[in-house]
C-alpha atoms as a PDB file:
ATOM      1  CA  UNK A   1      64.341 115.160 104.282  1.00  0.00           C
ATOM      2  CA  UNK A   2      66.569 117.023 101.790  1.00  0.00           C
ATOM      3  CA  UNK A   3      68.726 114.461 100.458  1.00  0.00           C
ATOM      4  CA  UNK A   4      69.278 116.113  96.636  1.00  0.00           C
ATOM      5  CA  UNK A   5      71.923 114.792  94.926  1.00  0.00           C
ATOM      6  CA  UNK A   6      72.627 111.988  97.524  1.00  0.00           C
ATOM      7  CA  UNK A   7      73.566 108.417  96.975  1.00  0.00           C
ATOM      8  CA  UNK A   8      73.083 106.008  99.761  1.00  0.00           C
ATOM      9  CA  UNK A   9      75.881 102.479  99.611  1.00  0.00           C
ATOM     10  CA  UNK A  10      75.534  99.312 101.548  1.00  0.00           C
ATOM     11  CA  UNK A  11      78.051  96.846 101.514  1.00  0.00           C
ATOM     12  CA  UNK A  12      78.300  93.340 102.302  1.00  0.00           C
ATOM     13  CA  UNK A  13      81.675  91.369 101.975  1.00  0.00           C
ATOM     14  CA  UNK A  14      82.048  87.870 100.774  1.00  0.00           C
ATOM     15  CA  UNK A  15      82.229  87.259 104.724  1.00  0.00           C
ATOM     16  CA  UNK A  16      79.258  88.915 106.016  1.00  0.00           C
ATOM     17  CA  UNK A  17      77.232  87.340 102.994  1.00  0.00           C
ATOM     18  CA  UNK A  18      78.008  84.186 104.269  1.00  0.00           C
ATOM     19  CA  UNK A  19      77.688  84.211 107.871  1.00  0.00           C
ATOM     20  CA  UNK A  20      74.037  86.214 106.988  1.00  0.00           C
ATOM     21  CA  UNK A  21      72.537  83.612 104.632  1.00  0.00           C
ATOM     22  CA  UNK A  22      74.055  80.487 106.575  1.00  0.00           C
ATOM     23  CA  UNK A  23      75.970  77.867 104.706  1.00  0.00           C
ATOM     24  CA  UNK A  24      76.152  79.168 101.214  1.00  0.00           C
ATOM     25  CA  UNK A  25      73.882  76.848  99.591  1.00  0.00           C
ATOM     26  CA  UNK A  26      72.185  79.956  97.892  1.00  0.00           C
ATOM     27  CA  UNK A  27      72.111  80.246  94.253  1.00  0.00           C
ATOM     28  CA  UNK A  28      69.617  83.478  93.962  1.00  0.00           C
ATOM     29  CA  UNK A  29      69.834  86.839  95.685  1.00  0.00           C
ATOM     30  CA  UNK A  30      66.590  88.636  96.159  1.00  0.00           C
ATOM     31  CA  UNK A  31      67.322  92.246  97.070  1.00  0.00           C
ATOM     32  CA  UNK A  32      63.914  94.517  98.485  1.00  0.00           C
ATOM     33  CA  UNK A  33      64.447  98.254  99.605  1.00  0.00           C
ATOM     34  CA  UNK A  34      61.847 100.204 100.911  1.00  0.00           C
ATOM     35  CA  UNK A  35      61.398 103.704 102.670  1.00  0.00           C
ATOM     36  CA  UNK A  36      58.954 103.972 105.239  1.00  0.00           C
ATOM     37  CA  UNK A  37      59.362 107.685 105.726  1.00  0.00           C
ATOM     38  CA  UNK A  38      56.998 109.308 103.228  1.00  0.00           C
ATOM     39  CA  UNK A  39      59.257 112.921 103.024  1.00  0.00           C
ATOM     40  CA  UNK A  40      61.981 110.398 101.133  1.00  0.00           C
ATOM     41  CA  UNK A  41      61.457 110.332  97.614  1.00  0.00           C
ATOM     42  CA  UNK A  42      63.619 107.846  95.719  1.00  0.00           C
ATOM     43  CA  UNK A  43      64.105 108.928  91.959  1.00  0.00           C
ATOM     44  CA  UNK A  44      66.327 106.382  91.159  1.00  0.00           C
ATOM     45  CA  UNK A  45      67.670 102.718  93.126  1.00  0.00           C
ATOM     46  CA  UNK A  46      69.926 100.149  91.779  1.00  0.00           C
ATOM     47  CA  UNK A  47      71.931  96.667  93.291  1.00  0.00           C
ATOM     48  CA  UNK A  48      75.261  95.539  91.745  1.00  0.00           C
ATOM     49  CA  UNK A  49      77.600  93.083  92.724  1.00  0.00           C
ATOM     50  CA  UNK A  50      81.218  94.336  93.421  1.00  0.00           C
ATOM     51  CA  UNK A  51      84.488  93.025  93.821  1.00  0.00           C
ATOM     52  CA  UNK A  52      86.008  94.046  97.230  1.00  0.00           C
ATOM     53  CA  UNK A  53      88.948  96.569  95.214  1.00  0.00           C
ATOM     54  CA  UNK A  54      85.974  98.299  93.069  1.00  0.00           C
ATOM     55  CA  UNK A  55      85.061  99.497  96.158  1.00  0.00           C
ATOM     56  CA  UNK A  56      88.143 100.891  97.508  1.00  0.00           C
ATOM     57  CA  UNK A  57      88.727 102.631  94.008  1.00  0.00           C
ATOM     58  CA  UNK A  58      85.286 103.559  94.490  1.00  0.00           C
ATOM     59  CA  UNK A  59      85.806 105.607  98.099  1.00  0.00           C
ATOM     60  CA  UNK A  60      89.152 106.888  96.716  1.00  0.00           C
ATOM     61  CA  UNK A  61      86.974 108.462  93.715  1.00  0.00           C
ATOM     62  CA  UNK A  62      84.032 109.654  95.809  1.00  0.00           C
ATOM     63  CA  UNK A  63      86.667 111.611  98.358  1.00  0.00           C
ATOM     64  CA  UNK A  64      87.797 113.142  95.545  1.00  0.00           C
ATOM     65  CA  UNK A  65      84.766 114.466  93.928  1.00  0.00           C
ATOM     66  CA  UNK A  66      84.003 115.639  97.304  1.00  0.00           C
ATOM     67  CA  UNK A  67      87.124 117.276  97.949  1.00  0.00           C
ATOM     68  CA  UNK A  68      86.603 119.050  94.652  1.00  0.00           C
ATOM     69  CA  UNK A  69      83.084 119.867  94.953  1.00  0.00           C
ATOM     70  CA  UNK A  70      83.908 121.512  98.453  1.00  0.00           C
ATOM     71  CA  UNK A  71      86.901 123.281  96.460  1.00  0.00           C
ATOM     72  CA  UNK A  72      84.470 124.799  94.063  1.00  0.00           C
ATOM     73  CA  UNK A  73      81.858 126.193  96.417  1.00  0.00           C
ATOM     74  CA  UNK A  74      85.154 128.375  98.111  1.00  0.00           C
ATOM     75  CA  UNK A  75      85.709 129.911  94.175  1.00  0.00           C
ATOM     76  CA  UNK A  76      82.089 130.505  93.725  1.00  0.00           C
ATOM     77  CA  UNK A  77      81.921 134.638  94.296  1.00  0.00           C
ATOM     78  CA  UNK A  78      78.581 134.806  91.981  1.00  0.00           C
ATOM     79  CA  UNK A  79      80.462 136.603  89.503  1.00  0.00           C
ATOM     80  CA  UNK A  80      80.840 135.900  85.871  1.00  0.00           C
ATOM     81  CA  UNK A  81      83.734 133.659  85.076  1.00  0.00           C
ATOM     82  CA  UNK A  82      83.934 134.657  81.433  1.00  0.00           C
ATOM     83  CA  UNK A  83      87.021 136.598  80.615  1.00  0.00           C
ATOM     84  CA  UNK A  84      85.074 137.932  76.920  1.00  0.00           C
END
């Protein structure tokens, strides 16, 4: 699977948190993630806990690095950008 480059986001609200580990009595978080498909190869995997606006500011960023990575593959003629 040819996934270079790619980063993979779950997220759980306050909400869904709640209504997945019952009554909220937890005081630890124990996060596992595997791959069962050998053709994945995971260089790097991380957890963080995020407030509900990081997240938005998050997408808003991520759309825009898209937008402008897409941009830049238009102005890519294989030519030398150098004006020396």
């Amino acid at each position: 699977m040819d996934c270079e480059g790619s980063i993979w986001l779950f997220y759980l609200s306050c909400d869904d948190w709640i209504a997945t580990v019952g009554n909220g009595e937890c005081s630890k978080i124990k996060v596992i993630i595997e791959t069962y498909d050998s053709a994945i190869h995971v260089r790097e995997c991380g957890v963080n806990l995020v407030y509900e606006q990081d997240v938005d500011k998050f997408n808003q960023k991520n759309a825009q690095c898209l937008i402008e990575s897409l941009d830049g593959d238009d102005d890519d003629d294989g030519g030398d950008d150098d004006d020396d």
